[in-house]
C-alpha atoms as a PDB file:
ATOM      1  CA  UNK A   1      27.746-138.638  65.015  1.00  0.00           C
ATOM      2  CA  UNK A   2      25.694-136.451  62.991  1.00  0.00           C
ATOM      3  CA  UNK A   3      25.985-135.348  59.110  1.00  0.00           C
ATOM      4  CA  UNK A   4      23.867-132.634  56.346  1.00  0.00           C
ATOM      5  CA  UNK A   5      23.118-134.783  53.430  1.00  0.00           C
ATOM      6  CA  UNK A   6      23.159-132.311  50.381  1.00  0.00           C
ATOM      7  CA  UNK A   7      19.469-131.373  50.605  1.00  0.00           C
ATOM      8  CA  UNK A   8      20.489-130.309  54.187  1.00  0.00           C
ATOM      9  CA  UNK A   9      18.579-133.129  56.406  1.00  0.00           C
ATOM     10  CA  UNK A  10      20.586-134.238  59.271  1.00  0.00           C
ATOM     11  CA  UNK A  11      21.141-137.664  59.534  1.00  0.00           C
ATOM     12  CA  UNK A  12      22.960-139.538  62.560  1.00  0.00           C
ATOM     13  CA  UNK A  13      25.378-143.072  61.618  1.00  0.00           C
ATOM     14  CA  UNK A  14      24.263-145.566  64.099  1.00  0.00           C
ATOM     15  CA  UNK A  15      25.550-149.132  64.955  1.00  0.00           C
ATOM     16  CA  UNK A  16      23.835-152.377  65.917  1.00  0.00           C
ATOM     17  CA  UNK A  17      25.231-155.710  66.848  1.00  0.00           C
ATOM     18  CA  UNK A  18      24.330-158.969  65.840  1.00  0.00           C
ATOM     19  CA  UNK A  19      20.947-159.786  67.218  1.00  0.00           C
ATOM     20  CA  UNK A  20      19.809-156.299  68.523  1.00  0.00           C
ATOM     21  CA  UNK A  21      16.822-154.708  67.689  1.00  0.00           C
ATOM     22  CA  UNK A  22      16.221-151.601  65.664  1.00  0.00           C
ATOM     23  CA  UNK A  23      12.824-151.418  66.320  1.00  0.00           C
ATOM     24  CA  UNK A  24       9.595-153.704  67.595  1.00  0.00           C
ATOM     25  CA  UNK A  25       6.084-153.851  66.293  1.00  0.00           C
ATOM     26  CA  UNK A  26       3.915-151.950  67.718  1.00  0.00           C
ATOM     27  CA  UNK A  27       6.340-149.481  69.110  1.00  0.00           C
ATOM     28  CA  UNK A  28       5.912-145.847  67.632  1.00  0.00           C
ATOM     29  CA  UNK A  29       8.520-144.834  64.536  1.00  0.00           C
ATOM     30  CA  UNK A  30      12.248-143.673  65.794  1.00  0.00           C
ATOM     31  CA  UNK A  31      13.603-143.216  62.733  1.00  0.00           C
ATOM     32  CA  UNK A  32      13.930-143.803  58.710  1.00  0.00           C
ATOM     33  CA  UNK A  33      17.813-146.519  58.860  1.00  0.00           C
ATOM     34  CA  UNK A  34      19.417-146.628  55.399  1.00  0.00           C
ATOM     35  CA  UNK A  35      21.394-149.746  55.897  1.00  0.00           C
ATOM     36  CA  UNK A  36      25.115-149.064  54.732  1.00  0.00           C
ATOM     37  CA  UNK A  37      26.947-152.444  56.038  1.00  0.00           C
ATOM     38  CA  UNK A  38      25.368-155.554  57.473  1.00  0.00           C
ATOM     39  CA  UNK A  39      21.922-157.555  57.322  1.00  0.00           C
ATOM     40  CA  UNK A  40      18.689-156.971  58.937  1.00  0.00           C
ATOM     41  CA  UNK A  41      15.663-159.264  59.440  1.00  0.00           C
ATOM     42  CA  UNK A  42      12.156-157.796  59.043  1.00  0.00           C
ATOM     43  CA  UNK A  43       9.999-160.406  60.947  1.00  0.00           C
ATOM     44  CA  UNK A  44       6.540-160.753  63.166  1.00  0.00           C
ATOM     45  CA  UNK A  45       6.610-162.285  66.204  1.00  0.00           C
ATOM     46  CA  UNK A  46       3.001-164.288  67.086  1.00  0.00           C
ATOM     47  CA  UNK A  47       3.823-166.193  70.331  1.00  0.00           C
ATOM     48  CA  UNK A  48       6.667-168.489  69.946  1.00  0.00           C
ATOM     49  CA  UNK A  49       6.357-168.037  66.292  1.00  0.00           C
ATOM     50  CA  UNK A  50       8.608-165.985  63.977  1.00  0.00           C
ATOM     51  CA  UNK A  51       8.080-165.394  60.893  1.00  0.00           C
ATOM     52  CA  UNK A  52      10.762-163.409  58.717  1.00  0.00           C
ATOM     53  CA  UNK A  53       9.256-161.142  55.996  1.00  0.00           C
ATOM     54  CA  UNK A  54      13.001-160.072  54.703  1.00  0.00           C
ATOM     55  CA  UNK A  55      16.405-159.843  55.043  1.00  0.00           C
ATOM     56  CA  UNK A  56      17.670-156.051  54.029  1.00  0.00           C
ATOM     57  CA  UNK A  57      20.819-155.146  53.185  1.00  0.00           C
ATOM     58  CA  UNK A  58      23.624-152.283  51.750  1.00  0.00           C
ATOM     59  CA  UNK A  59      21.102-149.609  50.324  1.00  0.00           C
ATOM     60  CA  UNK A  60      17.830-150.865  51.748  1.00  0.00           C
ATOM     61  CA  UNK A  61      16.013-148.617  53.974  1.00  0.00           C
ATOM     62  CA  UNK A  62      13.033-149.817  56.906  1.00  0.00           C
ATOM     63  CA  UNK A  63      10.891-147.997  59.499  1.00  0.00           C
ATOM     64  CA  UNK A  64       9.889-145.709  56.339  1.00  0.00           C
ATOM     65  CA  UNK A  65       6.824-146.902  56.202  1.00  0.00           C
ATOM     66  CA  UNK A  66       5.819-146.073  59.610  1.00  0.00           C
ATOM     67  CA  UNK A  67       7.211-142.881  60.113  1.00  0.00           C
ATOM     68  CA  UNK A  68       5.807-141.244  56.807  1.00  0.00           C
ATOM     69  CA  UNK A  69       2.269-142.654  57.708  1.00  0.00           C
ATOM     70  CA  UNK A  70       2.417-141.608  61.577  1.00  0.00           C
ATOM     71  CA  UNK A  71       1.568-145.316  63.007  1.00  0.00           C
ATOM     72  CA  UNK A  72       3.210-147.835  65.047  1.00  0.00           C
ATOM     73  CA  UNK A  73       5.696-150.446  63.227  1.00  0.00           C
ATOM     74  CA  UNK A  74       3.691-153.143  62.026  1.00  0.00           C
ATOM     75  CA  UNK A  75       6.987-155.635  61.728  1.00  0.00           C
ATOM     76  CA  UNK A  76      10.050-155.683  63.877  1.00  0.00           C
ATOM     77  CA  UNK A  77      13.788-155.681  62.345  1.00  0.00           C
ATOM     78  CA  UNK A  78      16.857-157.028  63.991  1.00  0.00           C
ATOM     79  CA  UNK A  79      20.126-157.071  63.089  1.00  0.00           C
ATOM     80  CA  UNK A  80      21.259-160.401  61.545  1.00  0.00           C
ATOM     81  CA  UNK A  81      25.109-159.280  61.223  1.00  0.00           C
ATOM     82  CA  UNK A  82      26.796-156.219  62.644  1.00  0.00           C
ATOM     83  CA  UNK A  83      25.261-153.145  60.941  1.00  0.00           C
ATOM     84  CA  UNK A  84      26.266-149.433  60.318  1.00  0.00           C
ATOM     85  CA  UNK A  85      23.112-147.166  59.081  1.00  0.00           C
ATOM     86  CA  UNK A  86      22.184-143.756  58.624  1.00  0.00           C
ATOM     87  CA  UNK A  87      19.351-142.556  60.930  1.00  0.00           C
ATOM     88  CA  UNK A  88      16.512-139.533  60.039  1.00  0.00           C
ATOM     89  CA  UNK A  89      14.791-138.889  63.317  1.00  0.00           C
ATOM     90  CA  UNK A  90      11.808-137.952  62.818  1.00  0.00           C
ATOM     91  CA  UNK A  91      11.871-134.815  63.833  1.00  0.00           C
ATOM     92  CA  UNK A  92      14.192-134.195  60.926  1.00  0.00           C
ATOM     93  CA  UNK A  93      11.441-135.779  58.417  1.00  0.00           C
ATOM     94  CA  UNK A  94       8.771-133.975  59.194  1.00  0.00           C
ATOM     95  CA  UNK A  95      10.876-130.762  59.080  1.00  0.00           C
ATOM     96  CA  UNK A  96      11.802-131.769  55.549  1.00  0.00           C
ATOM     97  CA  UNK A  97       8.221-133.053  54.656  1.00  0.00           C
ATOM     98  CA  UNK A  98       7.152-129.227  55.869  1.00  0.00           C
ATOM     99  CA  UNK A  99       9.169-127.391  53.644  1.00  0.00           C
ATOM    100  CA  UNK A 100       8.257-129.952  50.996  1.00  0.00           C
ATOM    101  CA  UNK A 101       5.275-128.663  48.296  1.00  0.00           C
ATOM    102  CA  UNK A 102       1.928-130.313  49.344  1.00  0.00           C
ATOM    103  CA  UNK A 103       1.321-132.362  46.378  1.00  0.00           C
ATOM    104  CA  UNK A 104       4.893-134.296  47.004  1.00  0.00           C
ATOM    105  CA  UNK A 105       3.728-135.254  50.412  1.00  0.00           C
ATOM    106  CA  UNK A 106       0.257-135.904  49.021  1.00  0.00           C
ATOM    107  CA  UNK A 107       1.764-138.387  46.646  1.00  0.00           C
ATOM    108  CA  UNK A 108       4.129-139.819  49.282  1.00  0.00           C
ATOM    109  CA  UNK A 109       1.840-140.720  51.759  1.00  0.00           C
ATOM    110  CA  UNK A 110      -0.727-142.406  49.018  1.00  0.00           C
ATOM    111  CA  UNK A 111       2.229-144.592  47.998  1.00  0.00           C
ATOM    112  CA  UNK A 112       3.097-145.625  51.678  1.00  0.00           C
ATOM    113  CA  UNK A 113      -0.696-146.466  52.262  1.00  0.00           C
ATOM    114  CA  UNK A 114      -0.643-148.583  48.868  1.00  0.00           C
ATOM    115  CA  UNK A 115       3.074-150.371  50.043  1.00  0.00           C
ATOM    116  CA  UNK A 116       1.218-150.931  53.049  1.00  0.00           C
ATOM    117  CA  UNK A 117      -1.462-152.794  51.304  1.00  0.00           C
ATOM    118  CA  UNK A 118       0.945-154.520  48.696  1.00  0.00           C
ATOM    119  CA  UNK A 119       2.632-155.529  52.172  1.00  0.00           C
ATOM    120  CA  UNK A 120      -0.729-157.041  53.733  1.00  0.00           C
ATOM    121  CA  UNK A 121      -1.444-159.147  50.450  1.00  0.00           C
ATOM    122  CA  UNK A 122       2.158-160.835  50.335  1.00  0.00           C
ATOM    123  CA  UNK A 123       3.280-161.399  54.485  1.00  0.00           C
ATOM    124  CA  UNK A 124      -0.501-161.273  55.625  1.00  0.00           C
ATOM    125  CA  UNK A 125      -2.811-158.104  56.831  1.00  0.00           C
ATOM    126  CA  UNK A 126      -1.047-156.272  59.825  1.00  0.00           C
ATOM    127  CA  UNK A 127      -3.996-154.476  62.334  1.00  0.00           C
ATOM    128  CA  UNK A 128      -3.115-150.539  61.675  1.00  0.00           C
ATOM    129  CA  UNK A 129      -4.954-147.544  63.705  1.00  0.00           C
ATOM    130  CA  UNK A 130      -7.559-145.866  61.527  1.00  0.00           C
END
Protein backbone atom coordinates (compact mmCIF):
# COMPACT_ATOMS: atom_id res chain seq x y z
CA UNK A 1 0.00 0.00 0.00
CA UNK A 2 1.27 3.26 -0.90
CA UNK A 3 0.53 6.94 0.62
CA UNK A 4 1.68 11.11 -0.26
CA UNK A 5 2.89 12.38 2.99
CA UNK A 6 2.03 16.21 2.91
CA UNK A 7 5.32 17.29 1.30
CA UNK A 8 4.18 14.82 -1.46
CA UNK A 9 6.89 11.83 -0.99
CA UNK A 10 5.39 8.51 -1.44
CA UNK A 11 5.84 6.25 1.17
CA UNK A 12 4.75 2.41 1.19
CA UNK A 13 3.39 0.69 4.98
CA UNK A 14 5.26 -2.49 5.21
CA UNK A 15 5.07 -5.44 7.72
CA UNK A 16 7.67 -7.71 9.31
CA UNK A 17 7.31 -10.61 11.62
CA UNK A 18 9.05 -11.47 14.57
CA UNK A 19 12.58 -12.36 13.69
CA UNK A 20 12.74 -11.21 9.97
CA UNK A 21 15.12 -9.04 8.63
CA UNK A 22 14.73 -5.55 7.31
CA UNK A 23 17.96 -5.29 6.08
CA UNK A 24 21.76 -6.96 6.43
CA UNK A 25 25.11 -5.30 6.61
CA UNK A 26 26.71 -4.94 3.84
CA UNK A 27 23.74 -5.14 1.59
CA UNK A 28 23.07 -1.82 -0.43
CA UNK A 29 20.16 0.71 1.17
CA UNK A 30 16.31 -0.38 0.27
CA UNK A 31 14.76 2.06 2.03
CA UNK A 32 14.45 4.88 4.95
CA UNK A 33 11.51 2.45 7.76
CA UNK A 34 9.86 4.84 10.24
CA UNK A 35 8.87 2.29 12.77
CA UNK A 36 5.06 2.86 13.69
CA UNK A 37 4.31 -0.46 15.91
CA UNK A 38 6.76 -3.05 17.14
CA UNK A 39 10.63 -3.37 18.07
CA UNK A 40 13.62 -3.69 16.00
CA UNK A 41 17.19 -4.78 16.86
CA UNK A 42 20.12 -2.94 15.24
CA UNK A 43 23.00 -5.51 15.68
CA UNK A 44 26.50 -6.79 13.92
CA UNK A 45 26.99 -10.10 13.31
CA UNK A 46 31.05 -11.22 13.59
CA UNK A 47 30.92 -15.06 13.30
CA UNK A 48 28.83 -16.61 15.89
CA UNK A 49 28.86 -13.37 17.66
CA UNK A 50 26.03 -10.81 17.91
CA UNK A 51 26.25 -7.90 19.19
CA UNK A 52 23.03 -5.57 19.50
CA UNK A 53 23.73 -1.81 19.06
CA UNK A 54 19.78 -0.92 19.77
CA UNK A 55 16.47 -1.74 20.09
CA UNK A 56 14.15 0.96 18.01
CA UNK A 57 10.84 1.52 18.46
CA UNK A 58 7.29 3.73 17.67
CA UNK A 59 8.89 6.89 15.93
CA UNK A 60 12.44 5.69 15.39
CA UNK A 61 13.63 5.54 11.94
CA UNK A 62 16.94 3.11 10.51
CA UNK A 63 18.58 2.49 7.11
CA UNK A 64 18.77 6.51 7.02
CA UNK A 65 22.04 6.56 7.41
CA UNK A 66 22.90 4.50 4.52
CA UNK A 67 20.69 5.62 2.03
CA UNK A 68 21.44 9.47 2.45
CA UNK A 69 25.27 8.66 2.28
CA UNK A 70 24.98 6.12 -0.81
CA UNK A 71 26.90 3.05 1.03
CA UNK A 72 26.12 -0.33 2.10
CA UNK A 73 24.40 -0.85 5.72
CA UNK A 74 27.04 -1.01 8.12
CA UNK A 75 24.57 -2.84 10.90
CA UNK A 76 21.73 -5.19 10.28
CA UNK A 77 18.09 -4.71 11.96
CA UNK A 78 15.59 -7.40 12.64
CA UNK A 79 12.44 -7.36 13.88
CA UNK A 80 12.23 -8.23 17.62
CA UNK A 81 8.21 -8.10 17.73
CA UNK A 82 5.79 -7.85 14.85
CA UNK A 83 6.32 -4.44 13.17
CA UNK A 84 4.28 -2.04 10.87
CA UNK A 85 6.62 0.86 9.21
CA UNK A 86 6.53 3.33 6.65
CA UNK A 87 8.99 2.73 3.77
CA UNK A 88 10.82 5.72 1.38
CA UNK A 89 12.42 3.80 -1.43
CA UNK A 90 15.00 5.32 -2.47
CA UNK A 91 14.09 6.27 -5.50
CA UNK A 92 11.58 8.49 -3.76
CA UNK A 93 14.56 10.15 -1.60
CA UNK A 94 16.64 11.08 -4.01
CA UNK A 95 13.71 12.56 -6.00
CA UNK A 96 12.97 14.64 -2.92
CA UNK A 97 16.73 15.34 -2.12
CA UNK A 98 16.72 16.75 -6.03
CA UNK A 99 14.18 19.16 -5.71
CA UNK A 100 15.67 20.02 -2.33
CA UNK A 101 18.06 23.50 -2.32
CA UNK A 102 21.78 22.40 -2.35
CA UNK A 103 22.82 23.73 0.89
CA UNK A 104 19.97 21.43 2.74
CA UNK A 105 21.49 18.39 1.21
CA UNK A 106 24.95 19.83 1.83
CA UNK A 107 24.11 20.03 5.49
CA UNK A 108 22.35 16.64 5.50
CA UNK A 109 24.90 14.60 4.25
CA UNK A 110 27.73 16.35 6.68
CA UNK A 111 25.47 15.35 9.58
CA UNK A 112 25.08 11.64 8.36
CA UNK A 113 28.97 11.46 7.89
CA UNK A 114 29.39 12.97 11.57
CA UNK A 115 26.38 10.27 13.01
CA UNK A 116 28.43 7.92 11.27
CA UNK A 117 31.46 8.80 13.21
CA UNK A 118 29.54 9.43 16.60
CA UNK A 119 28.34 5.74 15.65
CA UNK A 120 32.05 4.31 15.20
CA UNK A 121 33.20 5.89 18.65
CA UNK A 122 30.22 4.31 20.76
CA UNK A 123 29.47 0.45 18.95
CA UNK A 124 33.10 0.36 17.40
CA UNK A 125 34.47 1.64 13.75
CA UNK A 126 32.38 -0.07 10.90
CA UNK A 127 34.79 -0.48 7.40
CA UNK A 128 32.81 2.10 4.92
CA UNK A 129 33.81 2.53 1.01
CA UNK A 130 35.74 5.75 0.48
Amino acid sequence: MAAKTDSGLKVAKVFYEANETLFSEGEPPTGIFLIEEGVVEVFRASGARVSTVARLGKGDVVGELALIEGIPHTRSVRAVTPVAALKVDPGQLDQSLAESPALIRMILKRVVRKLHRTNDVAFGHTKRPA
